[in-house]
N, C-alpha and C. Protein backbone atom coordinates (compact mmCIF):
# COMPACT_ATOMS: atom_id res chain seq x y z
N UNK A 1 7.72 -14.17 4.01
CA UNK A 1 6.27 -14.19 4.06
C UNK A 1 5.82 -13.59 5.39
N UNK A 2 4.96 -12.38 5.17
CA UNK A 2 4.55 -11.87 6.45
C UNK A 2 3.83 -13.01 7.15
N UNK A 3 3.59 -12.67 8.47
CA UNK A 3 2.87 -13.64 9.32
C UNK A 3 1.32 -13.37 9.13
N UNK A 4 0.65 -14.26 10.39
CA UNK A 4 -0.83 -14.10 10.00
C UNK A 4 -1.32 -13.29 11.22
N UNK A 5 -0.75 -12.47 11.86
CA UNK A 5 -1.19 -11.49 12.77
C UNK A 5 -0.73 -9.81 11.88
N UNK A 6 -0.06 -9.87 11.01
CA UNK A 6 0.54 -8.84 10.54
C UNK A 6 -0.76 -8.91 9.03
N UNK A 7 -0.63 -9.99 8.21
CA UNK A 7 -1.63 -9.81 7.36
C UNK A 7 -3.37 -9.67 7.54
N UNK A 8 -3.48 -9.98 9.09
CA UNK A 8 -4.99 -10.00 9.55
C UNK A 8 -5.08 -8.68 10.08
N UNK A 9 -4.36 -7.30 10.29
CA UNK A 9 -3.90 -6.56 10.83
C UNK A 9 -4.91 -5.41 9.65
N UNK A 10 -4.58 -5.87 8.39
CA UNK A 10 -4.59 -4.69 7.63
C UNK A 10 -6.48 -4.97 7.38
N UNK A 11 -7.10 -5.83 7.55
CA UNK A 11 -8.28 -5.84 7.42
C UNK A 11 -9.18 -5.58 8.23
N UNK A 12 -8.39 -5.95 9.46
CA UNK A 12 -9.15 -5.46 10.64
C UNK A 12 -9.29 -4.01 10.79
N UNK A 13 -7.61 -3.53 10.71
CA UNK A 13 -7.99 -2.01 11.41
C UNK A 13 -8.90 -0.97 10.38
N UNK A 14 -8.48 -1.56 8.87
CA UNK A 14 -9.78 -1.01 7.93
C UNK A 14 -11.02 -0.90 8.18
N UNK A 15 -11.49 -2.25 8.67
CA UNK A 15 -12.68 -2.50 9.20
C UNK A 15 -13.12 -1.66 9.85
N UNK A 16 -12.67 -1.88 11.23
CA UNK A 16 -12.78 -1.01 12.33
C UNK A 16 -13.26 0.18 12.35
N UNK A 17 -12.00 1.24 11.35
CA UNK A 17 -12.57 2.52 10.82
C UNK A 17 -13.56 2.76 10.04
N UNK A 18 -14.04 1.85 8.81
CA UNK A 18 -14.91 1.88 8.08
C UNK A 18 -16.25 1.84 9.21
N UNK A 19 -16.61 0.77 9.94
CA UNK A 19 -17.89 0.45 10.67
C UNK A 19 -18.06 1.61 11.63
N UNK A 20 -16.50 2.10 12.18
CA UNK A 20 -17.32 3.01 13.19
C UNK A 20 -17.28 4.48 12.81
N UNK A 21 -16.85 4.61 11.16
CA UNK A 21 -17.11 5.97 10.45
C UNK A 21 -18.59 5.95 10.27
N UNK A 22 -18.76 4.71 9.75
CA UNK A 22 -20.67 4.43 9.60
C UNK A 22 -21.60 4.90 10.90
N UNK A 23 -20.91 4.03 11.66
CA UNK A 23 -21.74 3.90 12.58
C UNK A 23 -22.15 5.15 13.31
N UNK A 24 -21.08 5.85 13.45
CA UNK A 24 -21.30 7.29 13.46
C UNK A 24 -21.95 8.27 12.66
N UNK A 25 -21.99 8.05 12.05
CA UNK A 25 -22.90 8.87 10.45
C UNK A 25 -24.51 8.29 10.56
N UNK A 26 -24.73 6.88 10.90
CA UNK A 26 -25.73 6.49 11.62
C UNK A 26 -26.85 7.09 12.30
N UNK A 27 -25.54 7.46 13.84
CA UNK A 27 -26.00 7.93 14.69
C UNK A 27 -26.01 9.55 14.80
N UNK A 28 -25.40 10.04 13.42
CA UNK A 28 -25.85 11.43 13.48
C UNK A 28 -27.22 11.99 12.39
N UNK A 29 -26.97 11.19 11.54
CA UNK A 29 -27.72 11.53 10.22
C UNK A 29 -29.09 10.46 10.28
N UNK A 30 -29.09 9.11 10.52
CA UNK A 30 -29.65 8.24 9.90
C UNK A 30 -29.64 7.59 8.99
N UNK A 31 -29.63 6.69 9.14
CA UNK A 31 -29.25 5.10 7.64
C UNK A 31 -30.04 5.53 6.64
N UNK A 32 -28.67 5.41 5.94
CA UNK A 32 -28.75 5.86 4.84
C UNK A 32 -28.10 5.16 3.73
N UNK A 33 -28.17 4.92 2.64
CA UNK A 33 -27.69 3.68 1.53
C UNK A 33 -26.27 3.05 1.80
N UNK A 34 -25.64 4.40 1.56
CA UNK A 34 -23.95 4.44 1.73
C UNK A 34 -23.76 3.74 2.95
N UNK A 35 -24.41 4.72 4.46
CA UNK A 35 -24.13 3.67 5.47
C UNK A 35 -24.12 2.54 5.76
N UNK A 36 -25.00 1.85 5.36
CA UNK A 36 -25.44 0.67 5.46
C UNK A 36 -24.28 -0.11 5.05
N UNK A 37 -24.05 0.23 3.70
CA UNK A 37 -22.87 -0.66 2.68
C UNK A 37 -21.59 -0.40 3.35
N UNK A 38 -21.29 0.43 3.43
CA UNK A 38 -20.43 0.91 4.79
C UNK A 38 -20.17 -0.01 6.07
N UNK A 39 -20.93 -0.34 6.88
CA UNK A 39 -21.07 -0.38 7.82
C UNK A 39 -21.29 -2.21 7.28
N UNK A 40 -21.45 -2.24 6.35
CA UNK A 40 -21.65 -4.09 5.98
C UNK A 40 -19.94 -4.27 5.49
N UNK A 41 -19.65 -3.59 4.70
CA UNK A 41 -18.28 -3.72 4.28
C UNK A 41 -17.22 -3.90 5.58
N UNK A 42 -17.31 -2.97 7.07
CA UNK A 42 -16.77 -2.74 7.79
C UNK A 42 -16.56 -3.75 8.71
N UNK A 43 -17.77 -4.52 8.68
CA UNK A 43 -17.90 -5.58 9.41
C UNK A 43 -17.10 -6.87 8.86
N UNK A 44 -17.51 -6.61 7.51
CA UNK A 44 -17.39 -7.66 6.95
C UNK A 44 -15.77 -7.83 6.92
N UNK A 45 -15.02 -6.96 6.57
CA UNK A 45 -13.61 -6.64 7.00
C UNK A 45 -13.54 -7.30 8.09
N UNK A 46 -13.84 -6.81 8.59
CA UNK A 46 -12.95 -7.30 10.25
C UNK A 46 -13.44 -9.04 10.32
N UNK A 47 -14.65 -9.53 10.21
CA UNK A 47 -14.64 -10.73 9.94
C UNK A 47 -13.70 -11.44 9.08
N UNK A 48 -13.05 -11.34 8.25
CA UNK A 48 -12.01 -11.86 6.86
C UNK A 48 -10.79 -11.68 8.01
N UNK A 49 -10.69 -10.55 8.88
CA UNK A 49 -9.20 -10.39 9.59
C UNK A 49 -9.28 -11.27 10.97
N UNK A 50 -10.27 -11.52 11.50
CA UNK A 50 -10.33 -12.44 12.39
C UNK A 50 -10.51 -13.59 12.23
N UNK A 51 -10.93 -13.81 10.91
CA UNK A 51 -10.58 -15.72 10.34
C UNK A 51 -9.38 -15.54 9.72
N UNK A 52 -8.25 -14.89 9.27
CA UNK A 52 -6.83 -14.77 8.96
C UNK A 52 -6.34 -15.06 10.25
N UNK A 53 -6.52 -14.12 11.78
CA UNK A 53 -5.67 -14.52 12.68
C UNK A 53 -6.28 -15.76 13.53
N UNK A 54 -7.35 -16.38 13.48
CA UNK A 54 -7.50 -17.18 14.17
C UNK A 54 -7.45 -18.98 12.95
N UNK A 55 -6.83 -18.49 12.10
CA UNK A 55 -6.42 -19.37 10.77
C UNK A 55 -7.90 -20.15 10.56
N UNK A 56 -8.94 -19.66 10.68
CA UNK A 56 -10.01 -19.89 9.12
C UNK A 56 -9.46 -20.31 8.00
N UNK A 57 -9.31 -21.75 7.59
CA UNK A 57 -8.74 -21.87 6.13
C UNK A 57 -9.62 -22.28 5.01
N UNK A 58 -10.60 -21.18 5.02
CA UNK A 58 -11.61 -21.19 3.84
C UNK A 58 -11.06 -21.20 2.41
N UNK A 59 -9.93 -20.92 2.63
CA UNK A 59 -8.84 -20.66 0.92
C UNK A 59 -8.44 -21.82 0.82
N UNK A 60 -8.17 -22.85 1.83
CA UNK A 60 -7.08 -23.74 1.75
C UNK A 60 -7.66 -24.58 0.42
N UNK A 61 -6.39 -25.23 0.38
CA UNK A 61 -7.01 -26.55 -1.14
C UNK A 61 -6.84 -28.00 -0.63
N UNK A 62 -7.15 -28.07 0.86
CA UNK A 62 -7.26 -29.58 1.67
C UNK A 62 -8.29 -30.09 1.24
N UNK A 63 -8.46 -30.90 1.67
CA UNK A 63 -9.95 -31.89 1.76
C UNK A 63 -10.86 -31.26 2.36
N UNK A 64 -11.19 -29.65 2.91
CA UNK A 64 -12.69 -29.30 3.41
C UNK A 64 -13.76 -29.92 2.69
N UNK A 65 -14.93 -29.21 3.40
CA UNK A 65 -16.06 -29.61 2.61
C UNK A 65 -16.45 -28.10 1.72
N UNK A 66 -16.68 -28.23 1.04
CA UNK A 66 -16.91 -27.09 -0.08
C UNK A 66 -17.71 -25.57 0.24
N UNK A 67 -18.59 -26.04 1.30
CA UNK A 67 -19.68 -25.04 2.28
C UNK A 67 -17.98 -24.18 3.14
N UNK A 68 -17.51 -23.91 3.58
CA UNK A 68 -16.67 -23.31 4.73
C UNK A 68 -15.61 -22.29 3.58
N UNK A 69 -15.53 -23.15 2.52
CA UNK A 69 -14.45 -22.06 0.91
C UNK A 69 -15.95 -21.13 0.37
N UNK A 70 -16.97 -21.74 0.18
CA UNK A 70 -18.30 -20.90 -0.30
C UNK A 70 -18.51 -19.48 0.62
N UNK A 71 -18.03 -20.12 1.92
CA UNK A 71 -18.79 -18.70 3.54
C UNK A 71 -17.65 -17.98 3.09
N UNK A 72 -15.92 -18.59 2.96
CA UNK A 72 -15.06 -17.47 3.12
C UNK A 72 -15.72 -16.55 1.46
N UNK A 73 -16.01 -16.70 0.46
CA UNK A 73 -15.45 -16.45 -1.03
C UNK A 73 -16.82 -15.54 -0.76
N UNK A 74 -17.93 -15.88 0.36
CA UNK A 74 -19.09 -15.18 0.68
C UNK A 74 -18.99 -13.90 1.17
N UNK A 75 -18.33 -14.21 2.18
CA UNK A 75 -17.98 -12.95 3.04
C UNK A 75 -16.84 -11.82 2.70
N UNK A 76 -15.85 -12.02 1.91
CA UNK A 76 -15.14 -11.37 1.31
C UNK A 76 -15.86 -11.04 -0.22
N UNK A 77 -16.44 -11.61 -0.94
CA UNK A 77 -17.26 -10.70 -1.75
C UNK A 77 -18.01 -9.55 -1.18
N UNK A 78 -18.60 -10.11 -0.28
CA UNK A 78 -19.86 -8.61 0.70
C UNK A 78 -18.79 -7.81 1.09
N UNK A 79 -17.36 -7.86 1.64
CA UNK A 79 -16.70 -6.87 2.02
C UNK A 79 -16.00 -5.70 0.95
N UNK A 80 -15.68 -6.75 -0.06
CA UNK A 80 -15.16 -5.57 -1.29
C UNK A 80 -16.73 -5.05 -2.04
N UNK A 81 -17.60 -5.98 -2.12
CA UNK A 81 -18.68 -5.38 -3.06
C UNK A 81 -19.11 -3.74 -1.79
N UNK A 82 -20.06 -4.00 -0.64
CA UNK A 82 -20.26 -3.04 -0.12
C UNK A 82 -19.30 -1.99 0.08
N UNK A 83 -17.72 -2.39 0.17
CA UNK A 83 -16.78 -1.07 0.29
C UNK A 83 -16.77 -0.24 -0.85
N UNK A 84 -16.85 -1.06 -2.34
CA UNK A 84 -16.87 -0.23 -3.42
C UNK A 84 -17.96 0.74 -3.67
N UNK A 85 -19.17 0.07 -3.70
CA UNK A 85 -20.49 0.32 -3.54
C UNK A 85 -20.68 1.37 -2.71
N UNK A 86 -20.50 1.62 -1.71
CA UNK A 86 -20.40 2.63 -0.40
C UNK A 86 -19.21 3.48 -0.72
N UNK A 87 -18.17 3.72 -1.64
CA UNK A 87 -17.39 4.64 -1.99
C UNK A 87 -18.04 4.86 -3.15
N UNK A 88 -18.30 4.50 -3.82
CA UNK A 88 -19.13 5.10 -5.07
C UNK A 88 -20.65 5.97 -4.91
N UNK A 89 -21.43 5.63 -3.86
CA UNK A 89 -22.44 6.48 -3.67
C UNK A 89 -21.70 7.65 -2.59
N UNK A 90 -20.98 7.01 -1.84
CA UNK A 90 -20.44 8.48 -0.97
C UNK A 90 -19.77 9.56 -1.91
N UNK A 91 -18.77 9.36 -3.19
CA UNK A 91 -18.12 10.43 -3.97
C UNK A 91 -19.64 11.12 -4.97
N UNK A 92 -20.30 10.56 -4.74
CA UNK A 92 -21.64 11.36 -5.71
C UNK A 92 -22.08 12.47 -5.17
């Protein structure tokens, strides 16, 4: 089983590139649909990889309270919905 610096690895550095491909397109063009979703996806990435390495256990099946599994299942929906979303208006 990979570790949790190696599996938080692959979301982050996605992230990273995604937000500051946006962010750049941003700052050359102006916000624009794609960017936006982009640049929400990008973030939102790297948030999901920094609660992996700092062990966020929004997945876990302990006794949490139900609000902290809702934020993770929250925030990783906004990251795949806007990445898809933002690759689908960018190939148009």
């Amino acid at each position: 089983m990979p570790s949790d610096k190696a599996t938080a690895a692959a979301p982050i550095a996605t992230g990273v590139l995604l937000a500051g491909t946006a962010a750049r397109e941003v700052g050359q063009y102006g916000l624009e649909s794609w960017t936006a979703l982009a640049l929400a996806g990008g973030l939102s990435a790297v948030a999901v990889g920094l609660g992996v390495l700092t062990g966020f256990d929004g997945f876990g099946s302990g006794d949490d309270d139900g609000q902290r599994q809702r934020a993770t299942v929250a925030l990783t929906g906004l990251a795949l919905t806007s990445a898809a979303v933002g690759a689908g208006i960018a190939l148009l």
